[in-house]
C-alpha atoms as a PDB file:
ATOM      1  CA  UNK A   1       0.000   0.000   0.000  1.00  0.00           C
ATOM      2  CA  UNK A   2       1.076   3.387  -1.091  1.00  0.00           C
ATOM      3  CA  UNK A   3       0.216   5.632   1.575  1.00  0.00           C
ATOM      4  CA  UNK A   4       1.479   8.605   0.516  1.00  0.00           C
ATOM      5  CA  UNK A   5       0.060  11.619  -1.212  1.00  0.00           C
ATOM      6  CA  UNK A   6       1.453  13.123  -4.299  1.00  0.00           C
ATOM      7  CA  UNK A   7       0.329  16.674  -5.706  1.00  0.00           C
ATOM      8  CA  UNK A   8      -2.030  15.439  -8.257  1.00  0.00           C
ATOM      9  CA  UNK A   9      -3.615  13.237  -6.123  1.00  0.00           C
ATOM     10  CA  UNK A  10      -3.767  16.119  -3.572  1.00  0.00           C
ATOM     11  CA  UNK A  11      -5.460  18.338  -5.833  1.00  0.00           C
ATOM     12  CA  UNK A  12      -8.104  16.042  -6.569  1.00  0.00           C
ATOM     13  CA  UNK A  13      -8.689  16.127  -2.685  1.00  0.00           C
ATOM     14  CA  UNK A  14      -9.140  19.966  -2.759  1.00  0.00           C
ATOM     15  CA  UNK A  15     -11.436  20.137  -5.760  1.00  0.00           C
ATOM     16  CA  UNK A  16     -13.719  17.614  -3.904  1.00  0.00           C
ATOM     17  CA  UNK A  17     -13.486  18.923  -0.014  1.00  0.00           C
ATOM     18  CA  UNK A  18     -14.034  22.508  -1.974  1.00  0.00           C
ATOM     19  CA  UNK A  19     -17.305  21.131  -4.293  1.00  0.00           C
ATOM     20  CA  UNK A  20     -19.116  20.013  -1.568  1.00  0.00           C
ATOM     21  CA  UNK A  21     -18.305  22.087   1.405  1.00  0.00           C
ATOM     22  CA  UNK A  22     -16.670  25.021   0.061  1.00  0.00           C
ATOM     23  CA  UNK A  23     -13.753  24.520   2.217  1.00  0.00           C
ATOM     24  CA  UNK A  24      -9.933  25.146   0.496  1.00  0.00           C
ATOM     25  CA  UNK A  25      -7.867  23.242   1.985  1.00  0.00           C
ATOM     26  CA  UNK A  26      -4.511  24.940   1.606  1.00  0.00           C
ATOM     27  CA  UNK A  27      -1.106  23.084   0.580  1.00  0.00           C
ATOM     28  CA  UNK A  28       0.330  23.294   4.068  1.00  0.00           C
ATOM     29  CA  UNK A  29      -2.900  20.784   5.264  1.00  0.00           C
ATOM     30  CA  UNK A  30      -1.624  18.060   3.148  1.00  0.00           C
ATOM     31  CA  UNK A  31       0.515  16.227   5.713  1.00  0.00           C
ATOM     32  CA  UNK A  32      -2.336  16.483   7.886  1.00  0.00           C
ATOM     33  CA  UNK A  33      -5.072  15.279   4.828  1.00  0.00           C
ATOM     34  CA  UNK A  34      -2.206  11.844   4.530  1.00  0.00           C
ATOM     35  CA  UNK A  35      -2.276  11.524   8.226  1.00  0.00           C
ATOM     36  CA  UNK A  36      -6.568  11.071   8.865  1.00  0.00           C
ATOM     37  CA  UNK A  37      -7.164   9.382   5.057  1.00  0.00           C
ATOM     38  CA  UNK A  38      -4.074   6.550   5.045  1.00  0.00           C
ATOM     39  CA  UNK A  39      -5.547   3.949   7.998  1.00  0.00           C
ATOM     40  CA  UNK A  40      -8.671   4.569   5.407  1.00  0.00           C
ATOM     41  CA  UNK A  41      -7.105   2.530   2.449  1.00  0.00           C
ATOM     42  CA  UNK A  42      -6.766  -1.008   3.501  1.00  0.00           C
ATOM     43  CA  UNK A  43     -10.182  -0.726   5.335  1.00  0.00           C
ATOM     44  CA  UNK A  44     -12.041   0.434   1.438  1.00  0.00           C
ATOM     45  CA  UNK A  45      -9.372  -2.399  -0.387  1.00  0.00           C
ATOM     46  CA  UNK A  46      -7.776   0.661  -1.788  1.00  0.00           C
ATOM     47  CA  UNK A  47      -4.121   0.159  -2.364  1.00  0.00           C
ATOM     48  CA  UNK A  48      -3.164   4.013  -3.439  1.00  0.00           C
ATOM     49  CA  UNK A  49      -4.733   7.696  -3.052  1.00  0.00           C
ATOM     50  CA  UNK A  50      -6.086   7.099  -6.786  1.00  0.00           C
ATOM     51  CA  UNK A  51      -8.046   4.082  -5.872  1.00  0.00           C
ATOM     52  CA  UNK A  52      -9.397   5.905  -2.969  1.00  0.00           C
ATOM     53  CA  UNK A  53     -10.314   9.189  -4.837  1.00  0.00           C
ATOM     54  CA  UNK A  54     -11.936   7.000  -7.776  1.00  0.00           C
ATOM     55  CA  UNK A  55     -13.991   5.419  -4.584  1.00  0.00           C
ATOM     56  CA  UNK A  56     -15.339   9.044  -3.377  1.00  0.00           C
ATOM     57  CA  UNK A  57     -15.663  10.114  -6.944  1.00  0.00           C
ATOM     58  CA  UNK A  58     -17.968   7.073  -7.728  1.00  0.00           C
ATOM     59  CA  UNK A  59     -21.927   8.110  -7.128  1.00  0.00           C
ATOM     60  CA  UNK A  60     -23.017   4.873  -5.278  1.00  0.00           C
ATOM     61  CA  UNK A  61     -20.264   5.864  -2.333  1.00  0.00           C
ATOM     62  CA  UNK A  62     -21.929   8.823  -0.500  1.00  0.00           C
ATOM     63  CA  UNK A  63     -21.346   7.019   2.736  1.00  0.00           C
ATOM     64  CA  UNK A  64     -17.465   7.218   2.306  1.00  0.00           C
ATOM     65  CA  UNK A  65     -17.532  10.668   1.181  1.00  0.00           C
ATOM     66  CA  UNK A  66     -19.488  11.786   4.570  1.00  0.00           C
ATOM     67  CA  UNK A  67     -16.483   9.763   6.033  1.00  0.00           C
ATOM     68  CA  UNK A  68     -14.314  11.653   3.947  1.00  0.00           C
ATOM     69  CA  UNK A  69     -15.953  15.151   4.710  1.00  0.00           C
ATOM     70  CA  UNK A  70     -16.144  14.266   8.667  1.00  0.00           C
ATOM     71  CA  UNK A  71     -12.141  12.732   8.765  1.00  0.00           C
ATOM     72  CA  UNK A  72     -10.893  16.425   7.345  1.00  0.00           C
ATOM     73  CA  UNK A  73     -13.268  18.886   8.999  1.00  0.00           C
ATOM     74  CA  UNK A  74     -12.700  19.987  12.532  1.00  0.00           C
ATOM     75  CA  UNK A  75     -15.212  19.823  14.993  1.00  0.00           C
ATOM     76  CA  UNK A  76     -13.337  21.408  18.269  1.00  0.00           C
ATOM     77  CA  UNK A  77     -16.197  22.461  20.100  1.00  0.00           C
ATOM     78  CA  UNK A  78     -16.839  22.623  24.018  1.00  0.00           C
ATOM     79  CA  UNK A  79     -19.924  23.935  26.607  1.00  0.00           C
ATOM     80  CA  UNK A  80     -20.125  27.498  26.684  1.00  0.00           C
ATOM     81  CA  UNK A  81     -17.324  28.112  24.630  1.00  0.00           C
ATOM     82  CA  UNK A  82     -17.205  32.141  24.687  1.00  0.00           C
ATOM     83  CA  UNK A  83     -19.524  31.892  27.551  1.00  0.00           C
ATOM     84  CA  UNK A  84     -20.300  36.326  27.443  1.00  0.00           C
ATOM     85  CA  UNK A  85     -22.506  35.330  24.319  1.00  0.00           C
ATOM     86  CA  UNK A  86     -24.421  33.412  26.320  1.00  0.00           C
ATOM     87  CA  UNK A  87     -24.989  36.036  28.769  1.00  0.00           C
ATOM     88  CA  UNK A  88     -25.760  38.229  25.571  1.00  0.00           C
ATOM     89  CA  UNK A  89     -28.472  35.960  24.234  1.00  0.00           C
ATOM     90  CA  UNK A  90     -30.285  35.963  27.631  1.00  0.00           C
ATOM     91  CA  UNK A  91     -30.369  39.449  27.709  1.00  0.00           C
ATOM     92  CA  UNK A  92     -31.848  39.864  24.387  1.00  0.00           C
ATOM     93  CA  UNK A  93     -34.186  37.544  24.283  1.00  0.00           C
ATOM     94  CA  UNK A  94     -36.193  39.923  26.343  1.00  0.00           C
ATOM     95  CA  UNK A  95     -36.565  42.104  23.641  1.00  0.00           C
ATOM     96  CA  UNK A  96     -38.873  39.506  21.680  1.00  0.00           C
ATOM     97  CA  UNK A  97     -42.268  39.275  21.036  1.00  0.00           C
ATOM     98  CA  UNK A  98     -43.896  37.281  23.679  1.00  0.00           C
ATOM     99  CA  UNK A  99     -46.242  35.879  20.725  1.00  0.00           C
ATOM    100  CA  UNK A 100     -44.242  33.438  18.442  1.00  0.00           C
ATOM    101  CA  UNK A 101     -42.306  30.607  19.281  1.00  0.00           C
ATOM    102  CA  UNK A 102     -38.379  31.773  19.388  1.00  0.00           C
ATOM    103  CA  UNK A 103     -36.584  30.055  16.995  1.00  0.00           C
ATOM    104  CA  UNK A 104     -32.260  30.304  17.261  1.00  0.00           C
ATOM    105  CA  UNK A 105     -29.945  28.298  14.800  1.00  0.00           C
ATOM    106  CA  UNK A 106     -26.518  26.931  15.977  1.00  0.00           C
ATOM    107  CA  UNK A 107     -24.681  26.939  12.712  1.00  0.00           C
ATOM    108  CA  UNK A 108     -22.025  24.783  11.942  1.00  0.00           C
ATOM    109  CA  UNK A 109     -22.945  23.488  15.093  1.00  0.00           C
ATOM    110  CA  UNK A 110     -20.909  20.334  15.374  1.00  0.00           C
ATOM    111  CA  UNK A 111     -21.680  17.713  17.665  1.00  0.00           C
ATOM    112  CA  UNK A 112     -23.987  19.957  19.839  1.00  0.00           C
ATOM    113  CA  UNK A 113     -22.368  21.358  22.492  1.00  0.00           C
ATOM    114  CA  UNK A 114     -23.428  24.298  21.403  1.00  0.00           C
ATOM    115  CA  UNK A 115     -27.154  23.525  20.945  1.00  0.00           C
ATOM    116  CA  UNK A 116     -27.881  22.076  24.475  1.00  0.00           C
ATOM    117  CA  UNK A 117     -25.830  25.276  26.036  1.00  0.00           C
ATOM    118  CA  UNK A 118     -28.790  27.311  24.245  1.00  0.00           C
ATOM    119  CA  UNK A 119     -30.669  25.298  25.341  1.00  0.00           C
ATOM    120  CA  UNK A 120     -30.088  25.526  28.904  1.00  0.00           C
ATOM    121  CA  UNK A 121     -30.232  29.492  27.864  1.00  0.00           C
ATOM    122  CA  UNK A 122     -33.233  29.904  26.661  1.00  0.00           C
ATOM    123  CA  UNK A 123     -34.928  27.394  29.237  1.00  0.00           C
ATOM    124  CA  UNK A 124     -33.909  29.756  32.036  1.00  0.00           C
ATOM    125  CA  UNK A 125     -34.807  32.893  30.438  1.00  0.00           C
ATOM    126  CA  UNK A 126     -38.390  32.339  28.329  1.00  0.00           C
ATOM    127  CA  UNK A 127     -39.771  30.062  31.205  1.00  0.00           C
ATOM    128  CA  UNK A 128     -43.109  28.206  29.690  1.00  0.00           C
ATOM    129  CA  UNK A 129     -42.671  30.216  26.296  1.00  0.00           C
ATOM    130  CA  UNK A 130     -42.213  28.050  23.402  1.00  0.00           C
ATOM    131  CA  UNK A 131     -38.654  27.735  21.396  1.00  0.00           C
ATOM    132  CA  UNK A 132     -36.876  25.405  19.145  1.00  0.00           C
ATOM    133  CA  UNK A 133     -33.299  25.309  17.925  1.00  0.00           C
ATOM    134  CA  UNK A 134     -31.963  23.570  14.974  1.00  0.00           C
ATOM    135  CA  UNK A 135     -28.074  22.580  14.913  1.00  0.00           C
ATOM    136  CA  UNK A 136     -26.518  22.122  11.653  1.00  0.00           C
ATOM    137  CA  UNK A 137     -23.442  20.616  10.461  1.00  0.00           C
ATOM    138  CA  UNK A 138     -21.523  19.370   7.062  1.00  0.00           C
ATOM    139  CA  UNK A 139     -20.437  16.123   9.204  1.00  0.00           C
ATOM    140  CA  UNK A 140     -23.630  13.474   9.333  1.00  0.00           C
ATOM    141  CA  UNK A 141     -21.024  11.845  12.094  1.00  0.00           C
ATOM    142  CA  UNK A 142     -21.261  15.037  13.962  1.00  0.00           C
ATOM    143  CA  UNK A 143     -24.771  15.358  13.661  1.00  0.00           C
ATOM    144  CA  UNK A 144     -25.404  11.696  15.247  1.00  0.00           C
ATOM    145  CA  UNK A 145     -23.251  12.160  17.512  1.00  0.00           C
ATOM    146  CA  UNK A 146     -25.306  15.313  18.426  1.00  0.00           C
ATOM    147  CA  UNK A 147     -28.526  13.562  18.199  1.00  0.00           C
ATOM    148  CA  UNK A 148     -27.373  10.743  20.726  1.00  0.00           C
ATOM    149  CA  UNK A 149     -26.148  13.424  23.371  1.00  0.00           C
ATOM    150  CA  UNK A 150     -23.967  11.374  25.090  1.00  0.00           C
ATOM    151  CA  UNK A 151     -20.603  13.059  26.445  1.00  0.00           C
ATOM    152  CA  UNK A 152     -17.860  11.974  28.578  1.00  0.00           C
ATOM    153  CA  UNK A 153     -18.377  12.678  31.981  1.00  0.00           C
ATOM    154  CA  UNK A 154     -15.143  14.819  32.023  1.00  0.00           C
ATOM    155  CA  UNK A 155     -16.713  17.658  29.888  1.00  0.00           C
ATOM    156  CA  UNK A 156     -19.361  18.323  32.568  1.00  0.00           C
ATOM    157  CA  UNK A 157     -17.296  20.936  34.123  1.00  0.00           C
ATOM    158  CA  UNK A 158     -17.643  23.285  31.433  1.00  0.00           C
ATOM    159  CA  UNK A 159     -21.139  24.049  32.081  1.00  0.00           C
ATOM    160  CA  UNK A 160     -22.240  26.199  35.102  1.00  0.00           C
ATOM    161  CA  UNK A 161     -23.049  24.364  38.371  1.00  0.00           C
ATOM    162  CA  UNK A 162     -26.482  25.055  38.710  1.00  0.00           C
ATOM    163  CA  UNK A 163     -27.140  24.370  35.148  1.00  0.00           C
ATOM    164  CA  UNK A 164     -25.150  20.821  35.200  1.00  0.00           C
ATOM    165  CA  UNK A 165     -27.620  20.776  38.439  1.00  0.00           C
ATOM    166  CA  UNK A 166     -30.802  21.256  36.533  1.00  0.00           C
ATOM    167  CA  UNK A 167     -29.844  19.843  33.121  1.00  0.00           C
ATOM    168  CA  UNK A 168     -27.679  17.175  33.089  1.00  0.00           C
ATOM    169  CA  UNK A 169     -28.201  13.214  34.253  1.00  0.00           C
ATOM    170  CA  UNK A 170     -25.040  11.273  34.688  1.00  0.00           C
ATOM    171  CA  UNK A 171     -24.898   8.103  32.881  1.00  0.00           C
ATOM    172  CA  UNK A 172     -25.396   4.366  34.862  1.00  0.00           C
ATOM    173  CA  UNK A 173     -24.777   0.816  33.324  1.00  0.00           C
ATOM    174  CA  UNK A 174     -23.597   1.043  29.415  1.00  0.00           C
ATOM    175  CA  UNK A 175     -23.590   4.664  29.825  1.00  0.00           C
ATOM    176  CA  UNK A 176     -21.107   4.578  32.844  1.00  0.00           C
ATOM    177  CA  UNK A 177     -18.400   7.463  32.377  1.00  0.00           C
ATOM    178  CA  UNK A 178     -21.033   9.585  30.547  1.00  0.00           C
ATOM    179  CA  UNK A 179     -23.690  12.487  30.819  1.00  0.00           C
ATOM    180  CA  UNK A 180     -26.606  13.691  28.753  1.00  0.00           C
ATOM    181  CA  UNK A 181     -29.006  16.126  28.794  1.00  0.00           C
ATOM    182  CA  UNK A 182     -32.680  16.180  30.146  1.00  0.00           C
ATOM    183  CA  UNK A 183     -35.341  15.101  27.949  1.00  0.00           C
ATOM    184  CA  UNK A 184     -37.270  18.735  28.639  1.00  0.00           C
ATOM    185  CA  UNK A 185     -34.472  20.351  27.004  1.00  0.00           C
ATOM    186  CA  UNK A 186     -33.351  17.642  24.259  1.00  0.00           C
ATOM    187  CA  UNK A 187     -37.327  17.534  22.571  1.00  0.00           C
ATOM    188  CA  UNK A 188     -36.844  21.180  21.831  1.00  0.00           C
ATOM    189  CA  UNK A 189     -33.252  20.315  19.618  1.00  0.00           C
ATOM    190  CA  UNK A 190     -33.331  19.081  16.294  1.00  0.00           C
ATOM    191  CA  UNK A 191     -30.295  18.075  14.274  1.00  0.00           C
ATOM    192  CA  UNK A 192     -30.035  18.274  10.448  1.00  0.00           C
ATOM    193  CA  UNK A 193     -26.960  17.821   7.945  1.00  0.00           C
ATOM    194  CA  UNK A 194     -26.638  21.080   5.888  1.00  0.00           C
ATOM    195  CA  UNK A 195     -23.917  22.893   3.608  1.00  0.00           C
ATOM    196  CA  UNK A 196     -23.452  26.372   4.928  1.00  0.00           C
ATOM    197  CA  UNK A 197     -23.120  27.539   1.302  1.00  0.00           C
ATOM    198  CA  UNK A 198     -26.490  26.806   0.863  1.00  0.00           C
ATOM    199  CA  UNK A 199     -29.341  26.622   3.948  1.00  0.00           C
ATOM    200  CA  UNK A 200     -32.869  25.902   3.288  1.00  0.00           C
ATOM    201  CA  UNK A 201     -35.678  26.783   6.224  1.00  0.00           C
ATOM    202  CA  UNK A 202     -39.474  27.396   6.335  1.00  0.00           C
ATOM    203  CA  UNK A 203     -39.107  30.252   8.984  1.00  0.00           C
ATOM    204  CA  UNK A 204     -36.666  32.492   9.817  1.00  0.00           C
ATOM    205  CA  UNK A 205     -34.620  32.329  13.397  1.00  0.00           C
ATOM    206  CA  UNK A 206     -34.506  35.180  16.298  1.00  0.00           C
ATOM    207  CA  UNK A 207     -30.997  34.701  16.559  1.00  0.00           C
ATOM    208  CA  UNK A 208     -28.143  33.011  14.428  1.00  0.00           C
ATOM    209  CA  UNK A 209     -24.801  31.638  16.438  1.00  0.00           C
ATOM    210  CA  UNK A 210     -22.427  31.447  13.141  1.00  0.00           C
ATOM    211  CA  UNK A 211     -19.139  30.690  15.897  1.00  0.00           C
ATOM    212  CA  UNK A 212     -15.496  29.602  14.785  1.00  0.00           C
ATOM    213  CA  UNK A 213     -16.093  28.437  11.652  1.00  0.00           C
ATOM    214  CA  UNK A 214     -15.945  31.042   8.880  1.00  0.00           C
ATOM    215  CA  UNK A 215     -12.460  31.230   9.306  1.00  0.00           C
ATOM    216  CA  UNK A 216     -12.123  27.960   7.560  1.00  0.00           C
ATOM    217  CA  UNK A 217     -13.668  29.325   4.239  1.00  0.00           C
ATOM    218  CA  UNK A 218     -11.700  31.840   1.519  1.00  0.00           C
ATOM    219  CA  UNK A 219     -13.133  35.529   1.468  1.00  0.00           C
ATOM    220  CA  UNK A 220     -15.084  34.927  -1.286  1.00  0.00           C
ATOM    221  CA  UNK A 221     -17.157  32.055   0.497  1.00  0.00           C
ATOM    222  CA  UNK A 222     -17.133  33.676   3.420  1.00  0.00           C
ATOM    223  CA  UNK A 223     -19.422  36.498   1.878  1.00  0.00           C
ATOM    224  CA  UNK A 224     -21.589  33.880   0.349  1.00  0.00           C
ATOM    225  CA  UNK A 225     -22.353  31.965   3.864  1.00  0.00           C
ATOM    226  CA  UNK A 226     -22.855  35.356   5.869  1.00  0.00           C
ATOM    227  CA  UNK A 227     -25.059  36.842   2.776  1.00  0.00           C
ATOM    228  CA  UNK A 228     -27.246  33.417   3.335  1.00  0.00           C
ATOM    229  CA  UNK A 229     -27.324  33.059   6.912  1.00  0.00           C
ATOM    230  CA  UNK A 230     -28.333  36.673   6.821  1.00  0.00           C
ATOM    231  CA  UNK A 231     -31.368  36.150   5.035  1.00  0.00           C
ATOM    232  CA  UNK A 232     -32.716  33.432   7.022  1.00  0.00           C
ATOM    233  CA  UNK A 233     -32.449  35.998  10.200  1.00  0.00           C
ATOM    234  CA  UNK A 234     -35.647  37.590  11.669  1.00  0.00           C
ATOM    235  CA  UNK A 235     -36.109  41.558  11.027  1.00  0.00           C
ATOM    236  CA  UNK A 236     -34.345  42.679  14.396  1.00  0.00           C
ATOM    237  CA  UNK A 237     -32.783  39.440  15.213  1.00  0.00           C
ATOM    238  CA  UNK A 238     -29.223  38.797  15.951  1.00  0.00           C
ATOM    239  CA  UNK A 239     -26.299  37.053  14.667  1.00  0.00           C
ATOM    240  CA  UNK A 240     -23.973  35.740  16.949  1.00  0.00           C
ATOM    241  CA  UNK A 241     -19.804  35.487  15.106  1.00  0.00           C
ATOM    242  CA  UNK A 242     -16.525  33.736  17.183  1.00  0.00           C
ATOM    243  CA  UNK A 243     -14.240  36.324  17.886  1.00  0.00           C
ATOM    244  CA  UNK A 244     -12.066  35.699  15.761  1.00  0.00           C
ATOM    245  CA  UNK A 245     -14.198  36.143  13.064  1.00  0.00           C
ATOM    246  CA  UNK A 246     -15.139  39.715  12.770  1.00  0.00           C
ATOM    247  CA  UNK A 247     -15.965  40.167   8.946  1.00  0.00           C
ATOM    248  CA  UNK A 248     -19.383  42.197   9.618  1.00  0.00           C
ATOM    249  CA  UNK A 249     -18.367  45.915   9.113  1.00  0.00           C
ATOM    250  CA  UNK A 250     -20.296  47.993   7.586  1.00  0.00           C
ATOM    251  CA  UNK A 251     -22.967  45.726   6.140  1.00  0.00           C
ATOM    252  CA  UNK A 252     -25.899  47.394   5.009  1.00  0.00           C
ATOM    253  CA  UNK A 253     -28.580  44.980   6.797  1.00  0.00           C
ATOM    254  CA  UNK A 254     -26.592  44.783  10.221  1.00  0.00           C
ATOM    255  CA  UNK A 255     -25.792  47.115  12.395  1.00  0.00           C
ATOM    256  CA  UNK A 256     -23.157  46.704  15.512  1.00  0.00           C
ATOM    257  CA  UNK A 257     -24.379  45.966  19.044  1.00  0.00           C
ATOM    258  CA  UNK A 258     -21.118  44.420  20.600  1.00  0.00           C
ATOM    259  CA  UNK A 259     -18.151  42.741  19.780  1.00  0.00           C
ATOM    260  CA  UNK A 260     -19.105  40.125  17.248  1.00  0.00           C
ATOM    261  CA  UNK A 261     -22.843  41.009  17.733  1.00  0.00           C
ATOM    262  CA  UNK A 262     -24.713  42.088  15.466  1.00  0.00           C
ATOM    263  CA  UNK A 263     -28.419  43.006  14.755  1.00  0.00           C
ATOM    264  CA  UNK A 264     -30.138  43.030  11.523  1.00  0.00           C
ATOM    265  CA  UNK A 265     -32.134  46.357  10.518  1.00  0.00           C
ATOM    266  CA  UNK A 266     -33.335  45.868   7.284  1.00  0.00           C
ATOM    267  CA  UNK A 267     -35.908  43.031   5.993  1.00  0.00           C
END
């Protein structure tokens, strides 16, 4: 077996991680791209890269290219992560009508971290109003993983005491070494695989966490995926951006509330 990558075979890789996520993966990731595909090989009967890129290329295979797509995204994630946004949310979400069901998108949303520590948000703040939020990711392994909400037990710390208190149930038998989340919480999160370059809803959302992920995509795609998550924002709602990923000046539907917050002003 040939595990090593040459710059043809390389470029193949980039065309199809860049056709179906939109994600360039630059030629300083290709030692990395050899590293998580070569154990992959002998498992598919492949004996080179070519055999293995004929595989993804091959219609029948969409399995191995979700393998393909999960093995050379990154999914770092954690509780809380930039917990003042949290804090942020809360305090907006009194600004909503008390009327409609709130409706908040976690974007990119790997495997949902980030949706139950809405979810714990919004719990607290809108009491017996109703709300919903959809997590999205490229990776249908992240998204399962999501949807079984099962994390190791170490994790647990992330989250705030008295919302590990009222939220989380620590795992017994098969589950031993593991915590999930409480069914109250978990009927309200739905899971969907979804390219960021192009997201389809029936409603619009109250607020949008797009977090630590844009910086993955070339200017030019970046634009795209803000232009699109823009329109499926609410008139006055808010989109929520990772710090490092301030590329939200001067829009003409948002204007600035905070540091990586914004609010949209125009329909």
């Amino acid at each position: 077996m040939n595990g090593i990558i040459n710059k043809a075979q390389f470029k193949s890789i980039q065309k199809l991680m860049e056709t179906h996520t939109g994600i360039h993966l630059g030629e300083h990731k290709r030692v990395m791209v050899e590293s998580r595909l070569k154990t992959r090989l002998p498992y598919r009967d492949c004996t080179t890269f070519d055999d293995y890129i004929q595989l993804l290329y091959t219609p029948k295979n969409g399995e191995e290219l979700d393998y393909f797509i999960d093995r050379l995204t990154t999914h770092e994630t954690r509780f809380f992560r930039e917990s003042q946004q949290f804090e942020q949310l809360s305090d907006v979400i009194q600004e909503w009508p008390t009327s409609a069901p709130i409706r908040v998108w976690s974007a990119a949303c790997s495997t949902g971290e980030e949706v139950y520590s809405l979810a714990m948000v919004l719990d607290q703040s809108l009491g017996a109003r109703q709300w919903s939020i959809t997590g999205s990711d490229i990776s249908q392994a992240a998204v399962t993983q999501a949807k079984a909400c099962q994390y190791d037990i170490s994790l647990v710390g992330q989250i705030p005491t008295e919302l590990k208190r009222a939220y989380c149930l620590k795992g017994v038998g098969e589950f031993d070494g593991y915590f999930t989340i409480s069914n109250q919480l978990r009927r309200r999160c739905h899971f969907i695989k979804q390219n960021l370059l192009s997201p389809k809803f029936d409603q619009p959302f109250h607020a949008i966490f797009l977090r630590n992920v844009l910086i993955y995509f070339d200017v030019e795609k970046q634009n795209q995926i803000v232009d699109g998550v823009i329109n499926q924002l609410h008139h006055g709602g808010y989109l929520f951006l990772g710090h490092s990923e301030n590329v939200l000046k001067q829009h003409p539907k948002m204007r600035f509330v905070d540091n990586c917050v914004y609010r949209k002003e125009s329909a």
